[in-house]
PDB file of N, CA and C in Angstrom:
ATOM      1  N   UNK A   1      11.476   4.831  -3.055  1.00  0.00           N
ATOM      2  CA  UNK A   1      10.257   5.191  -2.361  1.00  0.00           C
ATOM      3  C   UNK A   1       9.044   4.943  -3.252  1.00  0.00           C
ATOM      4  N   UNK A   2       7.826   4.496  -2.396  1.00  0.00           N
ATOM      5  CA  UNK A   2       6.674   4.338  -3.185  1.00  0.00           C
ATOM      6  C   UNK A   2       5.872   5.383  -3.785  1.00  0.00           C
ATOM      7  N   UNK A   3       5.243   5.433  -4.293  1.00  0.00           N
ATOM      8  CA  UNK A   3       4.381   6.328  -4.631  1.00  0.00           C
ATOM      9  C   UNK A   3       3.416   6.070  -5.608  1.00  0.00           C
ATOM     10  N   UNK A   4       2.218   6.158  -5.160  1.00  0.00           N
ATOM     11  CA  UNK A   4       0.699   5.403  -5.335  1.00  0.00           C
ATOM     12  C   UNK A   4       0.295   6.442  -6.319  1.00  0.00           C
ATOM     13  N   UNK A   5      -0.004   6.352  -7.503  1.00  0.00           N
ATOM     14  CA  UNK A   5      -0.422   7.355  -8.115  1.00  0.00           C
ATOM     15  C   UNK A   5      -2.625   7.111  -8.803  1.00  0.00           C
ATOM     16  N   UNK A   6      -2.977   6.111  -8.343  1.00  0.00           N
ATOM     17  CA  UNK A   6      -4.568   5.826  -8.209  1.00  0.00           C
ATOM     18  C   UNK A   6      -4.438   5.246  -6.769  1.00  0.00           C
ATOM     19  N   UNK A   7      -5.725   4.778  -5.878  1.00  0.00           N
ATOM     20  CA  UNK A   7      -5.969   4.885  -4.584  1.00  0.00           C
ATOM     21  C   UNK A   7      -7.250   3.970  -4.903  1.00  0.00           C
ATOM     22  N   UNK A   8      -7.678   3.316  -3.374  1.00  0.00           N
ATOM     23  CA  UNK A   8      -8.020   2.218  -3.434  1.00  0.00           C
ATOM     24  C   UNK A   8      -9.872   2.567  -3.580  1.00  0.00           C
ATOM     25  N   UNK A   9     -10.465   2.579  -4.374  1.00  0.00           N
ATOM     26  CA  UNK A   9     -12.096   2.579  -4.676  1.00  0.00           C
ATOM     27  C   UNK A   9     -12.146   3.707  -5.954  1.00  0.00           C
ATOM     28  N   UNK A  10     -10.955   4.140  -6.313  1.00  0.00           N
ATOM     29  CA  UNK A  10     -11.146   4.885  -7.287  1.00  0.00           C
ATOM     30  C   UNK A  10     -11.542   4.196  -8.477  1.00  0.00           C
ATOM     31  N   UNK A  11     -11.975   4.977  -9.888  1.00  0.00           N
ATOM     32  CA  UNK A  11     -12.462   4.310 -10.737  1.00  0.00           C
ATOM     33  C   UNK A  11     -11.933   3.155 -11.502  1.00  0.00           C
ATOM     34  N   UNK A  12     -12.759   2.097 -12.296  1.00  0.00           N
ATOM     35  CA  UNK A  12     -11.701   1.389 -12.809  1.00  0.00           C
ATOM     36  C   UNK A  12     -10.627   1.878 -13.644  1.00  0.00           C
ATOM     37  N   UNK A  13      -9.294   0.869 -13.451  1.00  0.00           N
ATOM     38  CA  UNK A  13      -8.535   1.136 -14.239  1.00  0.00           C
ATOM     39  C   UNK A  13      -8.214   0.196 -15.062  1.00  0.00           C
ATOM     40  N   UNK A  14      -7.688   0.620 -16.134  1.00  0.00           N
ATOM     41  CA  UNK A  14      -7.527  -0.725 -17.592  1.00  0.00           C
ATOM     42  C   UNK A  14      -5.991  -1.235 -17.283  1.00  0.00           C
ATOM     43  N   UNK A  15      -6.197  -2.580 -18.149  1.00  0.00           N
ATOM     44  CA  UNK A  15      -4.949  -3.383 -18.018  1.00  0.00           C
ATOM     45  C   UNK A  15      -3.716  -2.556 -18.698  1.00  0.00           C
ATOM     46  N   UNK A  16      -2.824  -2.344 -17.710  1.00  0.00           N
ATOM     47  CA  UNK A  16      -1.668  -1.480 -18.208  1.00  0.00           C
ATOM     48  C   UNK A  16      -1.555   0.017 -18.104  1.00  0.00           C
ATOM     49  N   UNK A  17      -2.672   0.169 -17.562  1.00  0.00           N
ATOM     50  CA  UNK A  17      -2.424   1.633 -17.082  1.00  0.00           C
ATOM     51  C   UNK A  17      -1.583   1.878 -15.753  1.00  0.00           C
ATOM     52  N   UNK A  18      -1.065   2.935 -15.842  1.00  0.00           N
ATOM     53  CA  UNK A  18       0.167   3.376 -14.388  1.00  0.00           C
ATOM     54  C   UNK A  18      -0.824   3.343 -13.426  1.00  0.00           C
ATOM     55  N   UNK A  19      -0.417   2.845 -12.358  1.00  0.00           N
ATOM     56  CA  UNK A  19      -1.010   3.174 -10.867  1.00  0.00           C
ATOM     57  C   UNK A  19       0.026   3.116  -9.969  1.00  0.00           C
ATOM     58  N   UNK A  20       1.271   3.360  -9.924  1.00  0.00           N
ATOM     59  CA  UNK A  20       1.837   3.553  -9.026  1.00  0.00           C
ATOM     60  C   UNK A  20       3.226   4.010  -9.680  1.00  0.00           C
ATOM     61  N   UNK A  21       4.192   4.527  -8.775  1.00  0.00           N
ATOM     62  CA  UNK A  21       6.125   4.308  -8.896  1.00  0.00           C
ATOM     63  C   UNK A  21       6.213   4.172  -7.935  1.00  0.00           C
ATOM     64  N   UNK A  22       7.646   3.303  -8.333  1.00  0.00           N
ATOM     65  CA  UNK A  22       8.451   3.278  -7.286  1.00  0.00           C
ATOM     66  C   UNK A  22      10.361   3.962  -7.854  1.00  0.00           C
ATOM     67  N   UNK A  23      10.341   5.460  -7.058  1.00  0.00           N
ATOM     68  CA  UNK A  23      10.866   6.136  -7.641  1.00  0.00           C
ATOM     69  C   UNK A  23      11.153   6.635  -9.623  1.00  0.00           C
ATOM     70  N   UNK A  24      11.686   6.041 -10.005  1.00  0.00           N
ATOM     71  CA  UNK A  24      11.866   6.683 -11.453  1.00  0.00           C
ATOM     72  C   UNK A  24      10.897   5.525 -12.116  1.00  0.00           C
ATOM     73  N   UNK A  25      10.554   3.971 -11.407  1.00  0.00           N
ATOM     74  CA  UNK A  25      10.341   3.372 -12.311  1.00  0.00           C
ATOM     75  C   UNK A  25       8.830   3.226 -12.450  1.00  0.00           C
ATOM     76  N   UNK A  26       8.027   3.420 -13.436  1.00  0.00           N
ATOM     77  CA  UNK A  26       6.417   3.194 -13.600  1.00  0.00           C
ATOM     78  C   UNK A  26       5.551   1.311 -13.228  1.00  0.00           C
ATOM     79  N   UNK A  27       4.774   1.303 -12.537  1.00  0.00           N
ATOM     80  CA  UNK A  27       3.841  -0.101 -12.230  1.00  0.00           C
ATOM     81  C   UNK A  27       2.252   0.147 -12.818  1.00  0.00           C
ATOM     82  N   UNK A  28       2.649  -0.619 -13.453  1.00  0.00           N
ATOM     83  CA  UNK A  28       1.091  -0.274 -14.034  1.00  0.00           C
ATOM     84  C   UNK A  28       0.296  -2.010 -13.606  1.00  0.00           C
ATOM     85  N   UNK A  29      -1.145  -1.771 -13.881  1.00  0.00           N
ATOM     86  CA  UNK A  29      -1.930  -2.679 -13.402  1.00  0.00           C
ATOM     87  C   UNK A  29      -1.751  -3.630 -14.665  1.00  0.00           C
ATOM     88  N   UNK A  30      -1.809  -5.051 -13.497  1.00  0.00           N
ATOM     89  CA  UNK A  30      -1.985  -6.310 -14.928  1.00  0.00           C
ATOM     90  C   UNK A  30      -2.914  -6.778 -15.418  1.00  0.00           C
ATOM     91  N   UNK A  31      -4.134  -6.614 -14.588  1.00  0.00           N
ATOM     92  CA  UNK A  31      -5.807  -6.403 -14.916  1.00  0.00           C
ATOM     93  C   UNK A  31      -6.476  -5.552 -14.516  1.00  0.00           C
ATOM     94  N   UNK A  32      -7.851  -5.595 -15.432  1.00  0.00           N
ATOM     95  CA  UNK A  32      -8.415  -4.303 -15.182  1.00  0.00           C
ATOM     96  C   UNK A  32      -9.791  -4.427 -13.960  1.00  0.00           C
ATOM     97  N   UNK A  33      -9.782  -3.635 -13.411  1.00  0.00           N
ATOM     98  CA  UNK A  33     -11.018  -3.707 -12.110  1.00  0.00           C
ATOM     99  C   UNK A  33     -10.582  -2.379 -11.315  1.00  0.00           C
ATOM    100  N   UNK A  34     -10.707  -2.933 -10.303  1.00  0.00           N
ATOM    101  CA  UNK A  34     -10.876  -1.357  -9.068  1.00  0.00           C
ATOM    102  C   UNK A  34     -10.201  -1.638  -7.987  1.00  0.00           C
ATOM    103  N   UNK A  35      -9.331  -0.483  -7.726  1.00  0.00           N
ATOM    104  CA  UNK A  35      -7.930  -1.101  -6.949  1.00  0.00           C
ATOM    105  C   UNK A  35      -8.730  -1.383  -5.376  1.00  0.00           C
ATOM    106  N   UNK A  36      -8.287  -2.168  -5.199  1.00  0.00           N
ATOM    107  CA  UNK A  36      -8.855  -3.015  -3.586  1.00  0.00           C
ATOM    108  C   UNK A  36      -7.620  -3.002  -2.755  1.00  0.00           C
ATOM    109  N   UNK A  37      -6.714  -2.642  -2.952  1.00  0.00           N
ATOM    110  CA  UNK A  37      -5.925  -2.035  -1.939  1.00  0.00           C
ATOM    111  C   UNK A  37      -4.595  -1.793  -2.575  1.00  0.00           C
ATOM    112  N   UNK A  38      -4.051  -0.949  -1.774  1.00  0.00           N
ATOM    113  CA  UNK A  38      -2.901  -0.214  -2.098  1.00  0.00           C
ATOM    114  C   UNK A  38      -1.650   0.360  -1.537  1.00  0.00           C
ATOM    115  N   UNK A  39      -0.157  -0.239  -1.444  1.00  0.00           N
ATOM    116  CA  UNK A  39       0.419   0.401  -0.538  1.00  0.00           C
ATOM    117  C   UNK A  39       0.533   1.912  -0.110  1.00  0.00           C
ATOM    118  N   UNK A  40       0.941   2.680   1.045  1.00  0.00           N
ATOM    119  CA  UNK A  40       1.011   4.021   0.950  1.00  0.00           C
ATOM    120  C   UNK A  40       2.191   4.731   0.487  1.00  0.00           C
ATOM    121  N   UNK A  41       1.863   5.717  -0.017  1.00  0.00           N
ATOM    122  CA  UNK A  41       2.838   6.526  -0.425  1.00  0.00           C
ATOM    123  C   UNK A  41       4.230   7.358   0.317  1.00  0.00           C
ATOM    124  N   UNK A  42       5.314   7.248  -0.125  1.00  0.00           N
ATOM    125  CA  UNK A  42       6.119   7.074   1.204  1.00  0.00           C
ATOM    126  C   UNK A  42       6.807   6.095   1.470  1.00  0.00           C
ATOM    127  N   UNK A  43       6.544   4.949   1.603  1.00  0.00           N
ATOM    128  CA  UNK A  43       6.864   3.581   2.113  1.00  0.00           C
ATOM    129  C   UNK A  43       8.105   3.676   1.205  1.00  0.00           C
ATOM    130  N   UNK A  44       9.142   2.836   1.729  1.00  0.00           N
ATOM    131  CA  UNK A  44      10.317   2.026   0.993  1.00  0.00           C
ATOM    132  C   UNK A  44       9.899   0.976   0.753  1.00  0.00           C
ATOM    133  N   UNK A  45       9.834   0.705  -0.435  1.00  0.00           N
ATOM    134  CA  UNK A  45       9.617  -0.717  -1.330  1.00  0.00           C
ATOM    135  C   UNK A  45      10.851  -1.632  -1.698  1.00  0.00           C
ATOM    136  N   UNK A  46      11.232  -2.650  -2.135  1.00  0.00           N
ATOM    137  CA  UNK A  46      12.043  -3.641  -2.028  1.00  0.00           C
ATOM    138  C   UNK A  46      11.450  -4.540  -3.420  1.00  0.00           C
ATOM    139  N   UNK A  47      12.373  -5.060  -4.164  1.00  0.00           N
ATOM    140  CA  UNK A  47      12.015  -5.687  -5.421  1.00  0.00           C
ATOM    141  C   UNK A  47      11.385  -6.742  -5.290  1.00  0.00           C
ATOM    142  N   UNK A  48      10.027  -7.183  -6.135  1.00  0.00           N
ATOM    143  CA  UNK A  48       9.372  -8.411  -5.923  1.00  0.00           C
ATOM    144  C   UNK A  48       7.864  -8.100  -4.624  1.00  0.00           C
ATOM    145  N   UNK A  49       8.212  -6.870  -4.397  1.00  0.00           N
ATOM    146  CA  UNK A  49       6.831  -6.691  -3.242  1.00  0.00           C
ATOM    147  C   UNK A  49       5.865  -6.173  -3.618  1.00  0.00           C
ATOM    148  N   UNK A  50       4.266  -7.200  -3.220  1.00  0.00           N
ATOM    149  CA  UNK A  50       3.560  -6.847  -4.152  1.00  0.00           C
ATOM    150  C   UNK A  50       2.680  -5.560  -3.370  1.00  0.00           C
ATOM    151  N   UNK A  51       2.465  -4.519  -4.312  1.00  0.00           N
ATOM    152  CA  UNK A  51       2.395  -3.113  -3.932  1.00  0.00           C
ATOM    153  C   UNK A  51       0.766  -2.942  -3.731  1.00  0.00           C
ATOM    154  N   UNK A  52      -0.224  -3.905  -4.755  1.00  0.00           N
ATOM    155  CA  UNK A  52      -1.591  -3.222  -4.400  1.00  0.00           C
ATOM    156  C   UNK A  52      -2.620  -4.112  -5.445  1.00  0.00           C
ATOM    157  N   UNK A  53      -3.628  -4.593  -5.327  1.00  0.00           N
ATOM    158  CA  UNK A  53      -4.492  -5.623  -6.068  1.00  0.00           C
ATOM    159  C   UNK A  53      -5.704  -5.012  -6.522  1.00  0.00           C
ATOM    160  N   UNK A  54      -6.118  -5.151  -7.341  1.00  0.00           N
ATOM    161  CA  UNK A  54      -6.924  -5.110  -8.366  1.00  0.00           C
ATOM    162  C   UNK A  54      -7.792  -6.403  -8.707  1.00  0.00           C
ATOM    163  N   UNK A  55      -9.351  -5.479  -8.361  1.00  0.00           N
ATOM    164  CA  UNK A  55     -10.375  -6.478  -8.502  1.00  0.00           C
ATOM    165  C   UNK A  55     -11.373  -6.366  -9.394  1.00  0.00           C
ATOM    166  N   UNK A  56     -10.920  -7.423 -10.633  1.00  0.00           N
ATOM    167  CA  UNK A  56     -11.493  -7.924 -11.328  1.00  0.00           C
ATOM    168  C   UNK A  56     -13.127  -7.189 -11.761  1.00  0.00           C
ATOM    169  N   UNK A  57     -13.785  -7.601 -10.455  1.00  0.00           N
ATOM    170  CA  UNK A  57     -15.319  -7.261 -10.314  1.00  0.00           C
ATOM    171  C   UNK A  57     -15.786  -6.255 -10.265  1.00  0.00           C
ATOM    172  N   UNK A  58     -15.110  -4.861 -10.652  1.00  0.00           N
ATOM    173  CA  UNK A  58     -15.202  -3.518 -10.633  1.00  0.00           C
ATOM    174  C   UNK A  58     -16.930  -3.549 -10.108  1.00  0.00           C
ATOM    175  N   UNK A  59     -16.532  -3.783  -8.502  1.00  0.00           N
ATOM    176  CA  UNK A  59     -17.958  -3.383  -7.927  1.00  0.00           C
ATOM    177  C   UNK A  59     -17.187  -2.389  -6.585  1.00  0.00           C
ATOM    178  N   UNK A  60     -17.648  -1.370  -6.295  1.00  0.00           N
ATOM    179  CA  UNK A  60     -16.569  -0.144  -5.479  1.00  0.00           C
ATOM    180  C   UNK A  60     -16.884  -0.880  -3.595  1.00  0.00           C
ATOM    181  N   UNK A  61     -18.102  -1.496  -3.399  1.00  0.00           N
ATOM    182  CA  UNK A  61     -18.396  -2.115  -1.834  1.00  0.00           C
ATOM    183  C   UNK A  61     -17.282  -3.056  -1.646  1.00  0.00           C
ATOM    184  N   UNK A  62     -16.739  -3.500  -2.915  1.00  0.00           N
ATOM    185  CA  UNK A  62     -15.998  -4.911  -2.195  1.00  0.00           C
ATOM    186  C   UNK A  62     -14.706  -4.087  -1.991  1.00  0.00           C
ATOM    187  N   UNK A  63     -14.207  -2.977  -2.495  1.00  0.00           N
ATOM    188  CA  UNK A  63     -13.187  -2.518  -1.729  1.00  0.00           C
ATOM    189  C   UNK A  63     -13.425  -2.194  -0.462  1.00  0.00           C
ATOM    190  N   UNK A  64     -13.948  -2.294   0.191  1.00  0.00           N
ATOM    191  CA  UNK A  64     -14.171  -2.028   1.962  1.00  0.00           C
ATOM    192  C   UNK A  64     -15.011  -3.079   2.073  1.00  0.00           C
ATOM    193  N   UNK A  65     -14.725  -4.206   1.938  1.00  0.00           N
ATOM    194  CA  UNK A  65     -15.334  -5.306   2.650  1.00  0.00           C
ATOM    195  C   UNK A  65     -14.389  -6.408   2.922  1.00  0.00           C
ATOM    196  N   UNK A  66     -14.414  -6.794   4.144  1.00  0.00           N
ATOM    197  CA  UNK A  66     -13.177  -8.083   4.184  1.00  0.00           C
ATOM    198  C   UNK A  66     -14.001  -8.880   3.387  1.00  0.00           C
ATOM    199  N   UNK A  67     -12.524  -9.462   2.928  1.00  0.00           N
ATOM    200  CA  UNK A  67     -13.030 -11.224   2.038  1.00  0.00           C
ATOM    201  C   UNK A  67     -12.710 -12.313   2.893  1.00  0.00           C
ATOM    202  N   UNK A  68     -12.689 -13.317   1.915  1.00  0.00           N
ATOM    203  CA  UNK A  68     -11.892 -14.680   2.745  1.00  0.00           C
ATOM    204  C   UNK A  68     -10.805 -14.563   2.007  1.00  0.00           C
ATOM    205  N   UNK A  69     -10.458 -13.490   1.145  1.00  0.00           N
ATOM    206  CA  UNK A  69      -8.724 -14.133   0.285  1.00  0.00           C
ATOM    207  C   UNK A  69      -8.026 -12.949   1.995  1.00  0.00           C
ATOM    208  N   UNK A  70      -8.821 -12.031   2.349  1.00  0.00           N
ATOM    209  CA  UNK A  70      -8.004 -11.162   3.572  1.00  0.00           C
ATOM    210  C   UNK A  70      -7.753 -12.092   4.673  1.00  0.00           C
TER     211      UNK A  70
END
């Protein structure tokens, strides 16, 4: 099971810090910015699925704004 432990417009987070499990095992971010989305907590996850992205541009509007990568 997933479990989101930062949420999507919260502050930045640094490269390698935890932001999520999935059960016993820790996911931490591979760059640092401001999470732009995020799976929910709860969910059954499956190996290789990507759980939640991180943007670079630590500006907090572009998390609630569609892009063209959406």
């Amino acid at each position: 099971m997933f479990k989101a432990i930062r949420d999507i417009g919260d502050d930045t987070v640094q490269r390698g810090e935890i932001v999520a499990e999935v059960d016993s095992m820790q996911i931490s971010a591979e760059i640092s910015g401001m999470i732009r989305g995020m799976s929910h907590s709860g969910v059954e996850i499956h190996a290789g699925v990507k759980v939640g992205d991180v943007d670079p541009r630590g500006q907090r509007e572009y998390c609630y704004s569609i892009s063209d990568k959406a």
